[in-house]
Protein backbone atom coordinates (compact mmCIF):
# COMPACT_ATOMS: atom_id res chain seq x y z
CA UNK A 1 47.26 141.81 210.61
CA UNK A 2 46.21 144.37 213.75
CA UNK A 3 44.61 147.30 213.21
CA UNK A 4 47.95 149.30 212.31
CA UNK A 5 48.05 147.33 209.50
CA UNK A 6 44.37 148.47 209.10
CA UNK A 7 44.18 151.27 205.86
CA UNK A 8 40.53 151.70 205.24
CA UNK A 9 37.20 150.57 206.68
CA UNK A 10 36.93 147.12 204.65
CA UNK A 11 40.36 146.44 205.93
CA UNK A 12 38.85 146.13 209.70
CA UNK A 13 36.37 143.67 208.39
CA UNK A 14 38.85 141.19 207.87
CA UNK A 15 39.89 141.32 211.34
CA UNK A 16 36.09 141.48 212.76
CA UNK A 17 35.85 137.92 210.55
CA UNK A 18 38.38 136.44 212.38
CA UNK A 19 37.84 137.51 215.89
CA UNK A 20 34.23 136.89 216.43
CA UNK A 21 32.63 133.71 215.80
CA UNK A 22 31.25 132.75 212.55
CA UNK A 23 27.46 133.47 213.39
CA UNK A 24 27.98 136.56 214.95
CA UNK A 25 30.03 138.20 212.20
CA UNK A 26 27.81 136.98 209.63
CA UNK A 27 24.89 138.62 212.05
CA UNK A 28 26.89 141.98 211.44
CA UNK A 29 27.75 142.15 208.45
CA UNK A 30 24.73 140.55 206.21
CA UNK A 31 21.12 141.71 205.14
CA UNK A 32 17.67 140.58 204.23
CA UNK A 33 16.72 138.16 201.42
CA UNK A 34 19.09 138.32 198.64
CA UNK A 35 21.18 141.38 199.86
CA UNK A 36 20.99 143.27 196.60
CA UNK A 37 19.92 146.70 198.84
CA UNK A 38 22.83 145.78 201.26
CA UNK A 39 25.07 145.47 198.31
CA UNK A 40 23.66 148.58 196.29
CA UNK A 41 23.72 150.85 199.54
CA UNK A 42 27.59 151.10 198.83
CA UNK A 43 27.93 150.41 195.04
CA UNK A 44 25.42 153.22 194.93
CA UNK A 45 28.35 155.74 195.30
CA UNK A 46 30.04 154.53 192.21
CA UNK A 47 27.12 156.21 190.23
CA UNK A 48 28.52 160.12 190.93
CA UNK A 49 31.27 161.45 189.87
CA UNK A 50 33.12 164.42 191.61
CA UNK A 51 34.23 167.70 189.70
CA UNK A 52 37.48 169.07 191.10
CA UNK A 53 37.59 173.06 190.92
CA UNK A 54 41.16 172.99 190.11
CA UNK A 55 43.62 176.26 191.19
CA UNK A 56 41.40 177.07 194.72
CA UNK A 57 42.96 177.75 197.43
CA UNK A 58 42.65 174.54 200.02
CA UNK A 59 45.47 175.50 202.15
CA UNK A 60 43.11 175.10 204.86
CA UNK A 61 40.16 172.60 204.89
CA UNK A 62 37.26 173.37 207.52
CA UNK A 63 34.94 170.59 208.47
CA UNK A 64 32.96 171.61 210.97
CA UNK A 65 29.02 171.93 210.64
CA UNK A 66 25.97 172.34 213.08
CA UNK A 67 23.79 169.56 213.37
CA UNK A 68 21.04 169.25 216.21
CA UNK A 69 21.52 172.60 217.77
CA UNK A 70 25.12 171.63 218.14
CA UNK A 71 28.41 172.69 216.59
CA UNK A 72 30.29 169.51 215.24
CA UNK A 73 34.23 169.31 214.16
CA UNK A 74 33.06 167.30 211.39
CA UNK A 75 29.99 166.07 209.74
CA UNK A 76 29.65 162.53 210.27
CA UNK A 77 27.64 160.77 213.75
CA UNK A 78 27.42 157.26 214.94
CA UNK A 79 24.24 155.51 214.16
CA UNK A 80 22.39 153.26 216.65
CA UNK A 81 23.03 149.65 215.97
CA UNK A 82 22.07 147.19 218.33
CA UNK A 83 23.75 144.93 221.28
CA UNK A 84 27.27 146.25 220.60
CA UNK A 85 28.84 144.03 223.21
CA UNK A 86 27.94 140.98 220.77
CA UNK A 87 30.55 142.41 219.02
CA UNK A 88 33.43 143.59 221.73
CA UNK A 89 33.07 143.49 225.70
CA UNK A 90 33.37 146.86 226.10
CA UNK A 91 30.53 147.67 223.46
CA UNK A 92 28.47 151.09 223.60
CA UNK A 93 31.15 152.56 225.54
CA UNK A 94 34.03 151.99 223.51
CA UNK A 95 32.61 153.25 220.63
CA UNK A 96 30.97 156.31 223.00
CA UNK A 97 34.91 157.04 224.23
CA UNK A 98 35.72 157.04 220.63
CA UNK A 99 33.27 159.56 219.30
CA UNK A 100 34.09 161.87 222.34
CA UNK A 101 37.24 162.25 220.98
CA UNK A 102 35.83 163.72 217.67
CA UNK A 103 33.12 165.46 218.51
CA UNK A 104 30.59 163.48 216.70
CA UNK A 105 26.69 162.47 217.87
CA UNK A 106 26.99 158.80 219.60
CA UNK A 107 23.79 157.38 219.49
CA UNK A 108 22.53 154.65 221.59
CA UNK A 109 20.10 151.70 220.29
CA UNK A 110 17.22 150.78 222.47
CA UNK A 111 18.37 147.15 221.99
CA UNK A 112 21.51 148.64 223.33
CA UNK A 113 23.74 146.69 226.16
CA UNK A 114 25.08 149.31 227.65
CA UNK A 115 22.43 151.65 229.64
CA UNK A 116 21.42 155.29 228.86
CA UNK A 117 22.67 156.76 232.45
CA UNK A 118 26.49 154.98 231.54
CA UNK A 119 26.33 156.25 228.54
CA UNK A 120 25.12 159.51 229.04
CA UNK A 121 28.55 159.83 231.51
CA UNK A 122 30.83 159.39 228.64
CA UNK A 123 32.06 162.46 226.76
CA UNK A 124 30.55 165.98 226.78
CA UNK A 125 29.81 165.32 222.85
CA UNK A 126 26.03 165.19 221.61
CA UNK A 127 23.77 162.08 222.25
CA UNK A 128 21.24 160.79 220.58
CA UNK A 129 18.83 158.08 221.97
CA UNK A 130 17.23 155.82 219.14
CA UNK A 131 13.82 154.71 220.14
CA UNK A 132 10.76 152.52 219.05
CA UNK A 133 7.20 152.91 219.94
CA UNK A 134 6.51 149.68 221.78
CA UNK A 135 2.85 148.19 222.20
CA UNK A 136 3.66 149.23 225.78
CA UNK A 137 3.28 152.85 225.44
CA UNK A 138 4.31 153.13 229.18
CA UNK A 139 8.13 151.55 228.43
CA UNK A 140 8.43 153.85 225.60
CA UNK A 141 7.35 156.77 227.76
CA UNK A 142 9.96 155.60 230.27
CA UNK A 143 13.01 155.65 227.97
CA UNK A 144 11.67 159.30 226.66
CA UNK A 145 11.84 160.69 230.91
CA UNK A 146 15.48 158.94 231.32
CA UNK A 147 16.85 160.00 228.24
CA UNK A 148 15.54 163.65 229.55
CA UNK A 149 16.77 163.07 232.99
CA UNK A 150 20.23 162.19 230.66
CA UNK A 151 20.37 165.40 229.17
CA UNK A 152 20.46 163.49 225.71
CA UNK A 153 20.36 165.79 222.89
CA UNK A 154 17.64 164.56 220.59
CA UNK A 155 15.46 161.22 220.16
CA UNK A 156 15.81 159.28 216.67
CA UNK A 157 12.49 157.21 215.84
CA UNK A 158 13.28 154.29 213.66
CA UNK A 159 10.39 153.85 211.74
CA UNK A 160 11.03 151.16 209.07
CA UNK A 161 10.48 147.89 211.49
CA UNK A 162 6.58 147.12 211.80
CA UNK A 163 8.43 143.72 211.14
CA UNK A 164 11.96 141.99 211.16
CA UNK A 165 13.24 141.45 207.83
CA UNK A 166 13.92 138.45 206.68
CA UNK A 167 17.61 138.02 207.51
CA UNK A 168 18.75 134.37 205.69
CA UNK A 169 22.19 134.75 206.90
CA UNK A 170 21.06 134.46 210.26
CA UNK A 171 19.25 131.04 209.62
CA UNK A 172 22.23 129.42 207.29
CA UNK A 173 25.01 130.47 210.05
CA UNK A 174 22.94 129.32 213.25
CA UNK A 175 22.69 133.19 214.22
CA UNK A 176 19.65 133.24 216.32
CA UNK A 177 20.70 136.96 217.62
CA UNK A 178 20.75 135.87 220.93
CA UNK A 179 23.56 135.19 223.48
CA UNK A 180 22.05 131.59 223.56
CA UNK A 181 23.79 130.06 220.58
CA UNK A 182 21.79 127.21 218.36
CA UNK A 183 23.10 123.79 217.95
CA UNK A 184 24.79 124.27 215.12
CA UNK A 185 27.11 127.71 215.79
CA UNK A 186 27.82 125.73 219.32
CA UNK A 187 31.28 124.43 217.48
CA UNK A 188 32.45 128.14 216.06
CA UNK A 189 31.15 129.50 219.53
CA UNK A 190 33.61 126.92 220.92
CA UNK A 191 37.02 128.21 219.25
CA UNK A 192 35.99 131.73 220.84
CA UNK A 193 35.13 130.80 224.06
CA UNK A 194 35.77 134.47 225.79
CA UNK A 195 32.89 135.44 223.66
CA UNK A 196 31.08 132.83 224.81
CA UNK A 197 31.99 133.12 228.42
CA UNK A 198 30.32 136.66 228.29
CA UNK A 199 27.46 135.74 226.07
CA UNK A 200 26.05 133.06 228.66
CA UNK A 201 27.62 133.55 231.84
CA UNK A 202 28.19 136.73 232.47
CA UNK A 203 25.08 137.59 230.40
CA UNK A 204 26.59 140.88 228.70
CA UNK A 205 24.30 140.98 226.11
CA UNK A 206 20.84 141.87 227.30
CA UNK A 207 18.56 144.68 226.47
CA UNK A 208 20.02 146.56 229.57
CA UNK A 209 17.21 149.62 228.47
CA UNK A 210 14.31 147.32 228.06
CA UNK A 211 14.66 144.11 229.83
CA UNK A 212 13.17 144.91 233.27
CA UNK A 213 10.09 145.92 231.01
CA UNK A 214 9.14 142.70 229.05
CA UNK A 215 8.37 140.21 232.12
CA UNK A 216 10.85 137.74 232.91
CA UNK A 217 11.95 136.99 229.46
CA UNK A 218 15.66 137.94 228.73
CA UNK A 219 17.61 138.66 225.56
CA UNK A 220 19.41 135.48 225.89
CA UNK A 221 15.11 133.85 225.55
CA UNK A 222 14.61 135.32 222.24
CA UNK A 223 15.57 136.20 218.64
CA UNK A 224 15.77 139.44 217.85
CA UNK A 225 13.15 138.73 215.13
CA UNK A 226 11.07 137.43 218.10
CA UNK A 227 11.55 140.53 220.07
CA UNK A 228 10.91 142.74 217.02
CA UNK A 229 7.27 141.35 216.59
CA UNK A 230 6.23 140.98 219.68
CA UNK A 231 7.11 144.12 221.17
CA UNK A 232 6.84 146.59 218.22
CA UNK A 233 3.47 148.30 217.48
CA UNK A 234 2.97 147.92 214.03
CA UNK A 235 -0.02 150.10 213.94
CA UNK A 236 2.15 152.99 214.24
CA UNK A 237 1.18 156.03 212.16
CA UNK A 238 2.11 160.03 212.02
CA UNK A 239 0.12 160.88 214.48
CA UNK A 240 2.48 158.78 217.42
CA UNK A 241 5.14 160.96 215.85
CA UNK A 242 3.35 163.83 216.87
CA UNK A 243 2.66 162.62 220.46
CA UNK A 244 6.52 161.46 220.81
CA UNK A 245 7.53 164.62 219.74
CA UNK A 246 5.48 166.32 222.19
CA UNK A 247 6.82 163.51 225.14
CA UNK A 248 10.38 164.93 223.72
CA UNK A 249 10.49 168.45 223.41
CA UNK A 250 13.57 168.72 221.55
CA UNK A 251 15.04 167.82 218.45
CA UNK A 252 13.75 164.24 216.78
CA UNK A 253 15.24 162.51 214.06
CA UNK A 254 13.00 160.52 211.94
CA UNK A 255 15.57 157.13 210.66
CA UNK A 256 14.03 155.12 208.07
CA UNK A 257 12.18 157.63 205.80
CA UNK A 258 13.23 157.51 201.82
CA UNK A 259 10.84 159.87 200.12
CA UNK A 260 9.88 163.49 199.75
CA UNK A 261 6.38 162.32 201.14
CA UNK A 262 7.64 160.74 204.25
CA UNK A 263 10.20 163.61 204.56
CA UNK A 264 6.90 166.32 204.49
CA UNK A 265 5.38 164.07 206.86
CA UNK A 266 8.13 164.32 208.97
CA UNK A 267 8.47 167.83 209.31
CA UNK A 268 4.38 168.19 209.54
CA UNK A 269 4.58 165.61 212.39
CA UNK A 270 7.17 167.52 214.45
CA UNK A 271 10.86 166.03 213.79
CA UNK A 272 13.50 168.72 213.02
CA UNK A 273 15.35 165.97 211.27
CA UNK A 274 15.18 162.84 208.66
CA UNK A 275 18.02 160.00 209.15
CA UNK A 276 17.30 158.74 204.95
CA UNK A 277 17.98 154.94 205.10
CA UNK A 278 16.48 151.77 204.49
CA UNK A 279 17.81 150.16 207.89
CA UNK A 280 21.28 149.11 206.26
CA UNK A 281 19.57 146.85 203.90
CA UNK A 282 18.23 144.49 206.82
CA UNK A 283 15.00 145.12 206.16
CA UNK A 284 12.83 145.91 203.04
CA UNK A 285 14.58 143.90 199.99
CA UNK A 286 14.65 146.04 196.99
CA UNK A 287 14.33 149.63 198.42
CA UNK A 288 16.58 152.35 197.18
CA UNK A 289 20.01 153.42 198.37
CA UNK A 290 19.96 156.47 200.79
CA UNK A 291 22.20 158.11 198.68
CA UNK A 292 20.19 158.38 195.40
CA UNK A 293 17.59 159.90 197.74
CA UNK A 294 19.26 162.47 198.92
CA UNK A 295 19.04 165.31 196.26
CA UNK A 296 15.55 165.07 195.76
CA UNK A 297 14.81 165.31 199.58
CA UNK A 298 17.19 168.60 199.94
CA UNK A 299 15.72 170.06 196.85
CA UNK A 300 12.60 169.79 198.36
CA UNK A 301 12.79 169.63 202.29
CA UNK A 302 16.71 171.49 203.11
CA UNK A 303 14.72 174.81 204.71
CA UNK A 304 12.62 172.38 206.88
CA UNK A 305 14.75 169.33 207.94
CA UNK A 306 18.78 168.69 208.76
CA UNK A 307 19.28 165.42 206.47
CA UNK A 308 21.52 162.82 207.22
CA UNK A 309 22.44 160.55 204.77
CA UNK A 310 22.80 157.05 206.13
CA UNK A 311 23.64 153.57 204.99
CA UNK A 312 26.49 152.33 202.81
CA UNK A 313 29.57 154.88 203.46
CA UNK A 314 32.81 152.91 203.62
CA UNK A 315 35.03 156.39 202.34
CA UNK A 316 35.40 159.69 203.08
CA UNK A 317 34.54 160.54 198.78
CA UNK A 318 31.51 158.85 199.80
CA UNK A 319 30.81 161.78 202.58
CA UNK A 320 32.14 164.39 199.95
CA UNK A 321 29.39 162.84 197.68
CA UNK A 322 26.43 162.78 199.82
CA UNK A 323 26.89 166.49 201.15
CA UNK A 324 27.44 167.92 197.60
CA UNK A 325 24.25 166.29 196.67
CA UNK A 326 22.23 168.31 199.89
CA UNK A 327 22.43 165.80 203.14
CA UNK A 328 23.80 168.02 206.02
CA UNK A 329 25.47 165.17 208.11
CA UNK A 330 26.20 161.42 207.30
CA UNK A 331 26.10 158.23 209.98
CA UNK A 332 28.08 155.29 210.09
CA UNK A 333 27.00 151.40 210.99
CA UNK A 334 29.34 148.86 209.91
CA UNK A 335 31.83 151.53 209.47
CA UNK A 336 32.61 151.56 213.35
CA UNK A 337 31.34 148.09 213.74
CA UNK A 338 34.11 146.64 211.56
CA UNK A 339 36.62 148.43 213.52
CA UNK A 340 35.14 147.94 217.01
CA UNK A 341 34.96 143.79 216.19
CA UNK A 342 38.81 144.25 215.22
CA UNK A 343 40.01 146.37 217.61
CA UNK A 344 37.73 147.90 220.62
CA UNK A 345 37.71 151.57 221.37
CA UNK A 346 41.36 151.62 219.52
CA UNK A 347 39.92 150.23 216.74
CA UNK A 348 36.93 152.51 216.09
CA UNK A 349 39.64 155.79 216.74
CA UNK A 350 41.89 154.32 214.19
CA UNK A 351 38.51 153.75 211.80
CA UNK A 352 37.27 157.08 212.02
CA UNK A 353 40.62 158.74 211.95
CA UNK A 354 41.13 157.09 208.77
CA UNK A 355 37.53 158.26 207.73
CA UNK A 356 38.56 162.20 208.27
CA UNK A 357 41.73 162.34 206.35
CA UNK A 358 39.62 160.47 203.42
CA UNK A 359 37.37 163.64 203.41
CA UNK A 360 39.76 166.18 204.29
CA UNK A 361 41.85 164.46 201.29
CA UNK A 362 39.13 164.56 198.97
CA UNK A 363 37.73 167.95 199.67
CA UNK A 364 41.62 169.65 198.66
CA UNK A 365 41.29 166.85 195.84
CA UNK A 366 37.67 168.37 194.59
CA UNK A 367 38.39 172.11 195.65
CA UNK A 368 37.01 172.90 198.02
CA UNK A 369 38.20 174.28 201.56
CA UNK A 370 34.93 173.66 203.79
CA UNK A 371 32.27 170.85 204.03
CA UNK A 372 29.85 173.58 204.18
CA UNK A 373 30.85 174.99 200.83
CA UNK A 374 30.42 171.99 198.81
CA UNK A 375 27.21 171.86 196.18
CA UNK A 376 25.88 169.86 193.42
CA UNK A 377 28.58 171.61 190.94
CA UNK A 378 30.73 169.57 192.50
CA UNK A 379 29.24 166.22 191.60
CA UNK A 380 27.24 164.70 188.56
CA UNK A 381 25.69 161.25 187.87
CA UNK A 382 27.52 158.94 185.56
């Protein structure tokens, strides 16, 4: 089966199974604890129901929106996941070259492998640089003046990682999220050795952004569990929003946030935006899906904050669903992931081509001729 062959987003995971070795794929595609939030994240979208207005006229379906100061041909952007080239050799970029090609956000991880000057050369489409506030104020003040020197377009704070979760798959599989492999994912590494060639000798997958700024240790020394709690300041609070804003000077996207409280916070603290996920269910067990947030936050927060709807969407009725309930944009994870694993840059242009007829489909199928025109009457809970 190649990526032809490839019909919707789940259809790319079976491909990304086979290609990468065991540990690695299991590293992509599970969660933390008992992955009832990774599952929910998804089945969450089988709780609404869409109401068609039957007899309008959809002769022409417009999807563009504005999202960060910038006009978009449709509302969807690339979220930041981490070390892409774990999962292709050509990584960051190929999914960058993708996005260029419809005018979506890309944004780049700090755990990235691919730097934020390469990057930044790909594509005239919006950027987005997703940061953490390290203990080392200094490194994060670093990655604030390149991504300025960039010309990215706005800074997304995760804030929902004082700690790693607790990511089981990770220990069952042998995954230690490193290029080193453990002993025991040494014989799946072994039936994919161009994988491993680039994991350990050509050493593709380091923190290209961060590793000249935590001593001599390299990705390939340390878990990324490791690296999240012993670089991460956990006594992060509002007020470091405020002074990262004020670094920025631009728009900031706040990614982790889940309630109206948070969202207030955000706005009082200087971001112009709210990314409303829980981290793809990797990291608090038990918290709710992004989507059942959504109307409460646009009902309360739409005049102060763009809202992006993040985590779980596999379809384009899932985007239908998420706008019509108030988010202004939605991002994708394992949505291009999938498709990069199967099938490089190629595979992450035939993914999110697939993606935009599946809304353009379903917004003739509801109605309604614009994303910008759709509204809770098109949508009820079951």
């Amino acid at each position: 089966m190649g990526i032809t062959n490839c019909h919707n987003v789940m259809d790319f995971r079976r491909i990304a199974k086979r290609r990468l070795p065991a540990p690695v794929f299991h590293y992509i595609d599970g969660g933390a604890d008992d992955e009832w939030t990774l599952r929910r994240n998804t089945d969450a979208f089988d709780d609404y129901e869409l109401l068609p207005a039957h007899l309008s006229d959809v002769s022409s379906i417009d999807t563009r929106t504005a999202l960060l100061g910038k006009t978009l041909d449709w509302p969807v952007m690339i979220a930041p996941t981490g070390a892409s080239k774990l999962f292709h050799r050509d990584g960051e970029s190929a999914v960058a070259r993708a996005s260029a090609g419809f005018n979506m956000p890309y944004s780049l991880s700090t755990v990235g492998t691919t730097s934020i000057e390469d990057v930044a050369l790909i594509g005239e489409h919006p950027k987005v640089f997703q940061i953490y506030v390290f203990k080392d104020r200094g490194l994060t003040r670093s990655l604030v003046k390149r991504c300025k020197d960039s010309r990215f377009t706005a800074l997304c704070l995760t804030i929902d990682t004082p700690v790693a979760g607790n990511r089981e798959r990770d220990n069952y599989y042998g995954m230690m999220a490193t290029a080193k492999p453990a002993l025991r994912s040494v014989p799946s590494m072994l039936r994919h050795p161009g994988w491993l060639y680039r994991a350990v000798v050509r050493r593709d997958m380091e923190l290209i952004n961060v590793v000249e700024s935590i001593g001599n240790q390299k990705f390939t020394d340390m878990s990324v569990k490791d690296f999240i709690d012993s670089q991460f300041d956990r006594s992060l609070t509002w007020k470091d929003v405020e002074w990262l804003a004020n670094e920025w000077d631009g728009p900031v996207i706040i990614k982790g946030v889940l309630t109206v409280a948070d969202c207030r916070h955000a706005a009082n603290s200087g971001a112009t935006a709210v990314m409303v996920s829980n981290h793809g269910g990797r990291q608090l067990e038990g918290s709710p899906a992004p989507v059942d947030c959504i109307a409460a936050i646009a009902d309360a927060m739409r005049d102060r904050l763009e809202i992006i709807c993040d985590g779980g969407i596999r379809r384009g009725s899932h985007i239908v669903k998420a706008l019509a309930l108030g988010a202004n944009a939605c991002s994708i994870g394992r949505a291009y992931l999938y498709p990069l694993a199967a099938g490089g840059q190629a595979g992450v242009e035939r993914g999110l081509e697939l993606l935009r007829d599946e809304l353009e489909r379903t917004l003739a199928l509801v109605g309604c001729d614009s994303t910008s025109g759709l509204s809770d009457a098109y949508i009820r809970k079951r």
